[in-house]
Protein backbone atom coordinates (compact mmCIF):
# COMPACT_ATOMS: atom_id res chain seq x y z
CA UNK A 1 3.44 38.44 -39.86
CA UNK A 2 2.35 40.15 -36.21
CA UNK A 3 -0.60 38.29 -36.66
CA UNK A 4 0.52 34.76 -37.83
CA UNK A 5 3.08 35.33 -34.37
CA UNK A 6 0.15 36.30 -32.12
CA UNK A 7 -2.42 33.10 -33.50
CA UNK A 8 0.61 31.22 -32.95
CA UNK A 9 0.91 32.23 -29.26
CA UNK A 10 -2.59 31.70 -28.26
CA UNK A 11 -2.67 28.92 -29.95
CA UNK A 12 0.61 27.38 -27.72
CA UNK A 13 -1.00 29.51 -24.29
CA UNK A 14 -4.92 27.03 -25.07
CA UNK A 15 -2.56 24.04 -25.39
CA UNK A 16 -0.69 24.34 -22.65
CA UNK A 17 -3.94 25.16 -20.30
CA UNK A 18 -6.05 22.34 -21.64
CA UNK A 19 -2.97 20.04 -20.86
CA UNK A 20 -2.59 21.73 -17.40
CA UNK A 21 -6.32 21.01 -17.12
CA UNK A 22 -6.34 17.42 -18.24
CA UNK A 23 -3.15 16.77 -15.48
CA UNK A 24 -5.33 18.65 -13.04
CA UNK A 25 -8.32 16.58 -13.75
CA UNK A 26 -6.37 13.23 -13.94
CA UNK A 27 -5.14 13.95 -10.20
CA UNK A 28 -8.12 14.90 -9.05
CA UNK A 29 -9.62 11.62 -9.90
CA UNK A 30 -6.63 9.77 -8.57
CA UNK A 31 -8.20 10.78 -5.06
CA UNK A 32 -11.93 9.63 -6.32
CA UNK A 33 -14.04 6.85 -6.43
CA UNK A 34 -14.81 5.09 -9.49
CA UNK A 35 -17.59 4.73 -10.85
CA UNK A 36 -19.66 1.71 -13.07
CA UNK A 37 -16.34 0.35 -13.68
CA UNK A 38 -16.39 -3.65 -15.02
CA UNK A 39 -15.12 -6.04 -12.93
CA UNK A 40 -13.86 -9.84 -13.83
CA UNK A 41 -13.55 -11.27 -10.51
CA UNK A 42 -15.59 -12.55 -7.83
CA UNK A 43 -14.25 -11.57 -5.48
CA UNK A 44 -16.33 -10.45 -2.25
CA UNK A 45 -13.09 -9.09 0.07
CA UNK A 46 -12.73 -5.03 0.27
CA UNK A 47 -9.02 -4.34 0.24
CA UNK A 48 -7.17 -1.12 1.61
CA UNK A 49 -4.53 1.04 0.34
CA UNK A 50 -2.48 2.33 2.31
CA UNK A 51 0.37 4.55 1.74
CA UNK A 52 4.03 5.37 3.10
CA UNK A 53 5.66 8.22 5.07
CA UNK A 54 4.94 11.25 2.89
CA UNK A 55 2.43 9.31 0.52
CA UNK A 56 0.31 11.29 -1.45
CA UNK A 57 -3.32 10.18 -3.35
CA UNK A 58 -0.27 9.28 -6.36
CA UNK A 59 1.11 6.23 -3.91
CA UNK A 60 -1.77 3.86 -4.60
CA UNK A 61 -3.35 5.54 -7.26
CA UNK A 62 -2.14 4.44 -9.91
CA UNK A 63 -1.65 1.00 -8.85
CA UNK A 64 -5.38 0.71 -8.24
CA UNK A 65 -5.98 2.61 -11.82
CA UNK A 66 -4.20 -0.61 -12.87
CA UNK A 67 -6.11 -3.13 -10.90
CA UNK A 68 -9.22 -1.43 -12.35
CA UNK A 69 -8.08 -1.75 -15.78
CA UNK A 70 -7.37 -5.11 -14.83
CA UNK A 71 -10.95 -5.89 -13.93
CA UNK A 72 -10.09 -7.37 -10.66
CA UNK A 73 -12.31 -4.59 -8.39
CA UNK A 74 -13.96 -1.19 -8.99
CA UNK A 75 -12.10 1.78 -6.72
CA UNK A 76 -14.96 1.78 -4.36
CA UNK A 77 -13.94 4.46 -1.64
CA UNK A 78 -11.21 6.99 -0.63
CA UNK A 79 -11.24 7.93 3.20
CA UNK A 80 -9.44 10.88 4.57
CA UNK A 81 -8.01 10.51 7.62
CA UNK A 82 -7.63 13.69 9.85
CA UNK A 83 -5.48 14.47 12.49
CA UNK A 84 -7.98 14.27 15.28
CA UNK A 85 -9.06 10.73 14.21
CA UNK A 86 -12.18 12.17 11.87
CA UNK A 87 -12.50 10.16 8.74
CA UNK A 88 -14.14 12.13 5.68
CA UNK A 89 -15.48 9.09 3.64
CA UNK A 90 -16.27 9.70 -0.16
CA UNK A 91 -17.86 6.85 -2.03
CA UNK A 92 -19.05 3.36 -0.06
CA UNK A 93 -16.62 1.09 1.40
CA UNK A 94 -19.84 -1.78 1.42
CA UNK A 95 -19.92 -2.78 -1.80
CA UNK A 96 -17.97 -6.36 -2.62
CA UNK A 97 -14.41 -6.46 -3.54
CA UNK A 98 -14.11 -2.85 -3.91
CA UNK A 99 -10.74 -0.99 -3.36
CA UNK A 100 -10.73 1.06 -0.66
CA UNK A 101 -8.12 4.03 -0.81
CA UNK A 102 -6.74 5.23 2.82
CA UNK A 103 -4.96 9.01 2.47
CA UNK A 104 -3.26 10.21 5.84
CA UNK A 105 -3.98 14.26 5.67
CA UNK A 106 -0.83 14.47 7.89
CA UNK A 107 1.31 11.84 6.09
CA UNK A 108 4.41 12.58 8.05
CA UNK A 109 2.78 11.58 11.75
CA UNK A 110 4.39 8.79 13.65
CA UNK A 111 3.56 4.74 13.45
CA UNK A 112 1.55 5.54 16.62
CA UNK A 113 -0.19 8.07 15.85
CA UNK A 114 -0.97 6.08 12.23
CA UNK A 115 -2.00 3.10 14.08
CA UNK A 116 -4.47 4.75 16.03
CA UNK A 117 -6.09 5.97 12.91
CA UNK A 118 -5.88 2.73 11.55
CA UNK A 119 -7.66 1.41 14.27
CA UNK A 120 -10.48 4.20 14.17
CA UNK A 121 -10.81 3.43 10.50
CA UNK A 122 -10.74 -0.51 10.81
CA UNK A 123 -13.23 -0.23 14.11
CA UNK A 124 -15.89 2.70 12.07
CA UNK A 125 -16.07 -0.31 8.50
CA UNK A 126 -17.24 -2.67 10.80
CA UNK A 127 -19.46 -1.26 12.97
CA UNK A 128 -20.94 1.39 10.22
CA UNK A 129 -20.69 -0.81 6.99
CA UNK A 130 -20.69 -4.23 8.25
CA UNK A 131 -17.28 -5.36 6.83
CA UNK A 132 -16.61 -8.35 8.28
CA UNK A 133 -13.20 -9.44 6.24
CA UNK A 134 -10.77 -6.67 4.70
CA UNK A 135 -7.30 -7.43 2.76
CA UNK A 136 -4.75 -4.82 3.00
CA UNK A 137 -1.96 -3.48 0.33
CA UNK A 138 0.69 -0.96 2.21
CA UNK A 139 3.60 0.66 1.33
CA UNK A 140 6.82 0.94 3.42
CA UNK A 141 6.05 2.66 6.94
CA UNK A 142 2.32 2.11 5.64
CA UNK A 143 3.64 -1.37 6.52
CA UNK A 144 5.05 -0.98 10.03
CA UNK A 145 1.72 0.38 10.92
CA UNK A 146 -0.70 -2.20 9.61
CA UNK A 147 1.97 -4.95 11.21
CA UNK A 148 1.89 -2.67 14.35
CA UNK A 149 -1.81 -2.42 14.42
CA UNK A 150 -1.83 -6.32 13.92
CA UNK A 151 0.07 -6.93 16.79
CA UNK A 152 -2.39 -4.60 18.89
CA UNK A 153 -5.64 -5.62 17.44
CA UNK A 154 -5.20 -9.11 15.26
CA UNK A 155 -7.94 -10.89 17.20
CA UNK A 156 -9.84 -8.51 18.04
CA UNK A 157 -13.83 -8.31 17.58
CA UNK A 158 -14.26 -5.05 17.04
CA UNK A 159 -12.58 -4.42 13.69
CA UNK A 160 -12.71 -6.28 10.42
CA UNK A 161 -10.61 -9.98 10.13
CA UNK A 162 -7.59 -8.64 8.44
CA UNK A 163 -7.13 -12.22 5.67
CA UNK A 164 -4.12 -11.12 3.22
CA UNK A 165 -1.38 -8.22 3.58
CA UNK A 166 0.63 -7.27 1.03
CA UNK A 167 3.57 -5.58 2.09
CA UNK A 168 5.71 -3.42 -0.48
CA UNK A 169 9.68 -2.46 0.74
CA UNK A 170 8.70 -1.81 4.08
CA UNK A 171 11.58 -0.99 6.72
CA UNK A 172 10.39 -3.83 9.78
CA UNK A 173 13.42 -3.57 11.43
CA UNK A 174 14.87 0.27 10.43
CA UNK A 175 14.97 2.35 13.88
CA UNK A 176 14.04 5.77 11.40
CA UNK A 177 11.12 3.58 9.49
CA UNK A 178 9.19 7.29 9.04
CA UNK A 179 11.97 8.84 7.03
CA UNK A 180 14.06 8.22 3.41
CA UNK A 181 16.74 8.94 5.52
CA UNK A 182 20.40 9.23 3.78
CA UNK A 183 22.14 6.13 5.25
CA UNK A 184 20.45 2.73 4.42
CA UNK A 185 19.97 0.51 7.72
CA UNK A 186 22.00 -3.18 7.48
CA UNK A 187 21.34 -5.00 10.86
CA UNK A 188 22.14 -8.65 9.31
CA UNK A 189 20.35 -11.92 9.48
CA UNK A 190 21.25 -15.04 11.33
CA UNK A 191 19.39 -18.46 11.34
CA UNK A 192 17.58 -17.13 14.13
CA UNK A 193 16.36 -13.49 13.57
CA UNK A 194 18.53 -9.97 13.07
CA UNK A 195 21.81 -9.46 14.54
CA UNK A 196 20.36 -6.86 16.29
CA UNK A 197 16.49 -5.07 16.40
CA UNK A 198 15.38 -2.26 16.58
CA UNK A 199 13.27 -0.66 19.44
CA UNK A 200 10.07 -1.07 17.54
CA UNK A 201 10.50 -4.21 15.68
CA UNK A 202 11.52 -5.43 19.45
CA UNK A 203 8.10 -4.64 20.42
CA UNK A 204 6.22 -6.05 17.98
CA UNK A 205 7.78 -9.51 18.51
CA UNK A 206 6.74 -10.01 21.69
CA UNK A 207 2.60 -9.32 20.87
CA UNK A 208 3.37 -11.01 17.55
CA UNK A 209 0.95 -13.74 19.37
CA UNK A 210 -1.70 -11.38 19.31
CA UNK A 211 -1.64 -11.49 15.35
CA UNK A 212 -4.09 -13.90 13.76
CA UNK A 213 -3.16 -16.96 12.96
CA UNK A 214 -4.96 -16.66 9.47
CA UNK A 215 -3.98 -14.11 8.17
CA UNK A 216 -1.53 -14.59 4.95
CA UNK A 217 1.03 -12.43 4.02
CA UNK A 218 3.42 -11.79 0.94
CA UNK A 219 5.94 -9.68 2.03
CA UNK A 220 7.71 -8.08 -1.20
CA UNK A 221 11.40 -6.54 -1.43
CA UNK A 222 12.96 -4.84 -3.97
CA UNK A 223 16.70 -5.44 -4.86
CA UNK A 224 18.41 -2.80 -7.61
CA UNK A 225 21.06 -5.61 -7.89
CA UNK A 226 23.84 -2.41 -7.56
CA UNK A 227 25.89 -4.05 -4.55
CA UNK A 228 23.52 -2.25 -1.90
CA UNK A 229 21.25 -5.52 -1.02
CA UNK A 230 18.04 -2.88 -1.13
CA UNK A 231 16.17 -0.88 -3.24
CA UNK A 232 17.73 2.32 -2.92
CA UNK A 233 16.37 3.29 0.74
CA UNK A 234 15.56 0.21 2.48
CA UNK A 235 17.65 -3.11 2.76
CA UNK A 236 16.82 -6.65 2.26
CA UNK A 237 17.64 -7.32 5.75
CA UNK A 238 15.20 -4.98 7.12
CA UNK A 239 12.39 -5.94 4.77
CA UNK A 240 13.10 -9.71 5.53
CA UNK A 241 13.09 -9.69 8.83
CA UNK A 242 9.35 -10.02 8.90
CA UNK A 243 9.40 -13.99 8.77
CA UNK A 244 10.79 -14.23 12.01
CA UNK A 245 7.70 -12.59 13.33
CA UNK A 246 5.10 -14.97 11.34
CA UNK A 247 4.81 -18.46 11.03
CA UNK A 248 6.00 -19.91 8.05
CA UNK A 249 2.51 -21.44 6.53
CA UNK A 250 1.09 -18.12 6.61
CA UNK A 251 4.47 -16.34 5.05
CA UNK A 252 5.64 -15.96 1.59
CA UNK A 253 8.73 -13.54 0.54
CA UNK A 254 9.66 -12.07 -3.06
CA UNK A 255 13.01 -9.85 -3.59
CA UNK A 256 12.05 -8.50 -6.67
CA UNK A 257 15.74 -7.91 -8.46
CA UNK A 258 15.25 -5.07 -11.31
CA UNK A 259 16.57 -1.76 -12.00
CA UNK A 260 13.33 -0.96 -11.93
CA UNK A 261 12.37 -2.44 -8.27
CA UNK A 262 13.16 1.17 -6.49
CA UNK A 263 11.65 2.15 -3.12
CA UNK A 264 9.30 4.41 -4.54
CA UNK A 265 8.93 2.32 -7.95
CA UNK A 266 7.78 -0.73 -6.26
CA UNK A 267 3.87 -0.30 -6.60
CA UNK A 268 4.85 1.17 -10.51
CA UNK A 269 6.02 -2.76 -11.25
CA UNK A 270 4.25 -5.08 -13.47
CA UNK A 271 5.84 -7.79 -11.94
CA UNK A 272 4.86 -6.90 -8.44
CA UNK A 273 1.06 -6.67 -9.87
CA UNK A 274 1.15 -9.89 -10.76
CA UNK A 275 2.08 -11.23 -7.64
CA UNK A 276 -0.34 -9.31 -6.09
CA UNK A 277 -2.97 -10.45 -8.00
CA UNK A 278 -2.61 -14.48 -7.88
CA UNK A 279 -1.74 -13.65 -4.01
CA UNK A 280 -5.22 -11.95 -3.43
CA UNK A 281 -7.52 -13.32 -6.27
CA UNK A 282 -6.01 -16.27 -7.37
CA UNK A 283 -4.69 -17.79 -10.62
CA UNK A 284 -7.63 -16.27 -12.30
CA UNK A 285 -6.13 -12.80 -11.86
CA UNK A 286 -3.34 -13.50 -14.14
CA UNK A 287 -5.70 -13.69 -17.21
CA UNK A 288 -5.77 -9.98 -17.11
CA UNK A 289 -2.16 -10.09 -18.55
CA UNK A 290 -2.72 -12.58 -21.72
CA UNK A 291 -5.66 -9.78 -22.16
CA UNK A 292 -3.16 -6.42 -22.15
């Protein structure tokens, strides 16, 4: 009987380490590129991941897991970004259509200090790997920063043309756009722009010139549909109040209304990979879900 107990232990102790192992291993690759992976598409345009305040290697990763699956790219490249500005690069950003994940190793640093390093890392593709045209995917105050960095750098020669950005629940027009913070910011909009801006979103609206005129963006927002107007930390308002700041042939909005459509749920949803997918690759992309 002490026998038949002890098998039985070991037994439950070498299952639960191989699972702990196969969790370990499965996050480890969630920070790796890919590798031989088939792709569907033609598509030539690298596209960047980039995460929000606090993001972690799980913030994209699993969205681009998905796109992989989908066939649309391979998961080309994951770059590091250090706190001095040093970018530890595993995998190569060159090759065609691949996905190129973007991992802050201080994720809690200000939209300043993030669009500095986005500049860095924009500035080092071009001039090291010849990228000529990037798309980017980012993630609520990964959002602020590529929008800040846009209004900084749009037209500038020295860093890749920037032709589709996909923004997920991003806080434009939040004054704490760095933090979940308890209270979710309302600043209303008129037929003319918010109520009222914040110090930031102020800014960018008068460089919003400096933004290129061709690049496209789908600005997605995620409504719970529980009487808050947002998706649990960030309102419609603030989300919307990006089309002010574009011009409306190169704008397209989505409120995405599910219980499902969460702040940090948003790049979990099917629906939203849809959209993504016809945004970036076309009606082609869509064939991926009569496939799965």
């Amino acid at each position: 009987m002490l026998k038949d107990a002890n098998k039985l232990v070991q037994t439950t102790v070498l299952a639960a380490s191989g699972l702990a192992l196969g969790v370990a291993l499965e996050w480890y690759k969630l920070a790796e590129p890919s590798k031989n992976r088939e792709v569907t598409l033609q598509n030539q345009v690298p596209t960047l991941f980039i995460h929000g305040y606090a993001g972690t290697r799980l913030s994209s990763g699993l969205m681009i897991k998905r796109f992989e699956h989908y066939g649309w790219g391979q998961k080309s490249t994951v770059i590091v970004v250090k706190a001095d500005g040093r970018l530890k690069i595993k995998g190569d950003p060159s090759i065609p259509g691949g996905f190129i994940q973007v991992l802050f190793d201080k994720n809690r640093m200000s939209i300043i200090h993030q669009t500095d390093w986005l500049w860095r890392l924009m500035s080092y593709l071009k001039n090291n790997y010849d990228i000529e045209k990037i798309n980017i995917i980012a993630h609520s105050m990964g959002g602020v920063t590529v929008l800040n960095f846009l209004s900084k750098f749009g037209i500038a020669d020295r860093v890749p043309h920037v032709e589709k950005v996909v923004t997920l629940g991003v806080p434009f027009n939040d004054t704490e756009v760095g933090k979940d913070g308890k209270e979710i910011e309302y600043r209303p909009l008129t037929q003319y722009g918010p109520l009222t801006m914040a110090p930031l979103f102020s800014k960018i609206k008068k460089h919003r010139y400096i933004i290129s005129p061709d690049t496209k963006f789908l600005n997605i927002a995620g409504d719970l549909e529980n009487g808050t107007a947002s998706d649990g930390s960030v309102s419609l308002d603030s989300v919307l109040s990006l089309r002010y700041l574009l011009p409306r042939q190169v704008y397209h909005e989505v409120i995405v209304k599910d219980k499902k459509a969460s702040h940090s749920r948003l790049h979990e949803n099917r629906q939203v990979d849809k959209m993504i997918g016809q945004f970036l690759f076309g009606k082609q992309a869509l064939q991926a879900f009569t496939d799965t």
